[in-house]
Protein backbone atom coordinates (compact mmCIF):
# COMPACT_ATOMS: atom_id res chain seq x y z
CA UNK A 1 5.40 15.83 9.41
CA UNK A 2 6.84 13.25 6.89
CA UNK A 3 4.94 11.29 4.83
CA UNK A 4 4.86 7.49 4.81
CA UNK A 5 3.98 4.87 2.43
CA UNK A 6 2.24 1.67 4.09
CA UNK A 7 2.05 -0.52 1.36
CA UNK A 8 -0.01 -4.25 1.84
CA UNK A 9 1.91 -7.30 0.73
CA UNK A 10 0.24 -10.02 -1.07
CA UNK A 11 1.81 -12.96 -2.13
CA UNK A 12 1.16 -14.83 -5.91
CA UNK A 13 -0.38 -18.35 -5.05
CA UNK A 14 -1.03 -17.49 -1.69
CA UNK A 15 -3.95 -19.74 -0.47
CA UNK A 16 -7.49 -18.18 -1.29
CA UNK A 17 -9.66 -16.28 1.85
CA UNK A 18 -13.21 -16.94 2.04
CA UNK A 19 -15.82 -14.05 1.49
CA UNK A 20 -16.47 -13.75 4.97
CA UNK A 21 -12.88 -13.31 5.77
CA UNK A 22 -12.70 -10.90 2.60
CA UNK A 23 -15.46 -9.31 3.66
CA UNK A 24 -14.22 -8.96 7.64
CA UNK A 25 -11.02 -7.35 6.17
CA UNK A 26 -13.11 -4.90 4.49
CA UNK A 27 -14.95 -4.00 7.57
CA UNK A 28 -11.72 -3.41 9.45
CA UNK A 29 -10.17 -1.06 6.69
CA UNK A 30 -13.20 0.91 6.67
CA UNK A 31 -13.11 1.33 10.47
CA UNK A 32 -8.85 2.08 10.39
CA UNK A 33 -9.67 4.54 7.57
CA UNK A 34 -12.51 6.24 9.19
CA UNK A 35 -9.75 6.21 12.24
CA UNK A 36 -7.04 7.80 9.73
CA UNK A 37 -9.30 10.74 8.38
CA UNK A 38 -10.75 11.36 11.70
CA UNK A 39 -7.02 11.68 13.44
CA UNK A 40 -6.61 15.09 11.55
CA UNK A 41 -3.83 15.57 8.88
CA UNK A 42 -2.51 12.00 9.31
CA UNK A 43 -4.96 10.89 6.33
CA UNK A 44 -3.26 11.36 2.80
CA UNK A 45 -4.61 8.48 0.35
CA UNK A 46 -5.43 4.67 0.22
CA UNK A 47 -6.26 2.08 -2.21
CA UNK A 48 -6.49 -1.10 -2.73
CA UNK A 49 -4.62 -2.52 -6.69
CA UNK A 50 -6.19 -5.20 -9.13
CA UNK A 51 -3.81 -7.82 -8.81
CA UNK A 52 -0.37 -7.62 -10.16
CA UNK A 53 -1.23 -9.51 -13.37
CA UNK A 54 -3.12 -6.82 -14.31
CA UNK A 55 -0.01 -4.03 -14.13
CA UNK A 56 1.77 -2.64 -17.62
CA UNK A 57 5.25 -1.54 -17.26
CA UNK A 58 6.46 1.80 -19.86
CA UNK A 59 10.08 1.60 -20.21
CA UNK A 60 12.07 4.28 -22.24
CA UNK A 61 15.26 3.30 -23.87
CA UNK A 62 16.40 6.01 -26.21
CA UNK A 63 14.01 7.31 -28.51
CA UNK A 64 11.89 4.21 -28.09
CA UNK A 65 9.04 3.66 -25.73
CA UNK A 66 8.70 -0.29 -24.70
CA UNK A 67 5.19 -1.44 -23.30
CA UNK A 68 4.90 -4.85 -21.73
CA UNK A 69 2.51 -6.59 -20.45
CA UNK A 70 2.73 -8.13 -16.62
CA UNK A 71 4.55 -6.54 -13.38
CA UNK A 72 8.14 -4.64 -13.58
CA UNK A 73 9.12 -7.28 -10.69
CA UNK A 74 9.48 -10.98 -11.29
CA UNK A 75 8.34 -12.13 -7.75
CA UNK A 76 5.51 -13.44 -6.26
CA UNK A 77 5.12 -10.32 -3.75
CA UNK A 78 3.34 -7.67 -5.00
CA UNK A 79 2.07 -4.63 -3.82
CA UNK A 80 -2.00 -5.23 -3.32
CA UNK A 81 -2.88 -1.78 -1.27
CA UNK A 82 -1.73 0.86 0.12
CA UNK A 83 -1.77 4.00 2.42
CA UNK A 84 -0.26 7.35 2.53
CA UNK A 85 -0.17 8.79 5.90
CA UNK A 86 1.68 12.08 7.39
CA UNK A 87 3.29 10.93 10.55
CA UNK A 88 4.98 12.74 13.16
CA UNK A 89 7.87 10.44 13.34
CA UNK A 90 8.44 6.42 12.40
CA UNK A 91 7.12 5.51 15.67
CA UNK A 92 4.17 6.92 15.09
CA UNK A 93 3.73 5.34 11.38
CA UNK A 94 4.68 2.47 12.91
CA UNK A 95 1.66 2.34 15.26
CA UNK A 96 -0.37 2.98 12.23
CA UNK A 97 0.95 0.17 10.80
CA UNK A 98 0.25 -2.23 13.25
CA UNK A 99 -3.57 -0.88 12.78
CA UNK A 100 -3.42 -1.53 9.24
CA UNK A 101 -1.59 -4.92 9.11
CA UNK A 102 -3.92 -6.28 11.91
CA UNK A 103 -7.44 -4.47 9.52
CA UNK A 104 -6.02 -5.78 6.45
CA UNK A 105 -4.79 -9.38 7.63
CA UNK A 106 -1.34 -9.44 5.57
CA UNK A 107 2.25 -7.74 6.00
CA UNK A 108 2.18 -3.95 5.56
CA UNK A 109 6.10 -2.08 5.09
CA UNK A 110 6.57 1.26 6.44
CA UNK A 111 8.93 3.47 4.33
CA UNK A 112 9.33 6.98 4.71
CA UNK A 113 8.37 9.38 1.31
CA UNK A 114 11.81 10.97 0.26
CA UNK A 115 12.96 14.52 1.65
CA UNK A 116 11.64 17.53 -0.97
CA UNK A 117 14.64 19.29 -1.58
CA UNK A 118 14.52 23.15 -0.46
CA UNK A 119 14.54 25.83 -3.25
């Protein structure tokens, strides 16, 4: 099995949802993770991030350890949740996916988790 990241997209300035929708997309995130955990080994990890104006970025150049306030990534799409699945193949993360993006009402990327090396 490989692991996959499916990581939410939000966008900065993106217009508002109502609590009812918020609180619909809850209810359908709950249900898909009840789904993930029940499927077996396919669960890993989820969470939802406080909005990207929130993040610090540690940078180390040299000897010297720079803190800054704000996001690494000048953009206005920003990671806002995520999920860490083990999938059988990208098909199969893909379906996921589609689960997620349709429980969570925004764009969801699929990447694969990098090979461990043997040794």
């Amino acid at each position: 099995m490989t692991q996959y990241l499916l990581s939410v997209a939000t966008i900065d300035g993106a217009p508002q949802r109502s609590p009812e929708e918020m609180q619909t997309a809850y209810e359908q995130v709950g249900r898909l993770n009840a789904e993930l955990q029940s499927a077996g080994s396919t669960w890993v990890f989820a969470g939802g991030l406080a909005p990207a104006s929130s993040a610090t970025v540690v940078r180390a150049e040299g000897d010297q350890i720079l803190v800054t306030d704000g996001p690494f990534t000048e953009s206005k799409e920003h990671i806002g949740g995520f999920w860490v699945i083990d999938a059988p193949d990208l098909d199969a993360a893909l379906a996921w996916a589609t689960k997620a993006a349709r429980a969570c009402m925004e764009p969801v990327e699929v990447r694969p988790f990098q090979e461990r090396p043997e040794g």
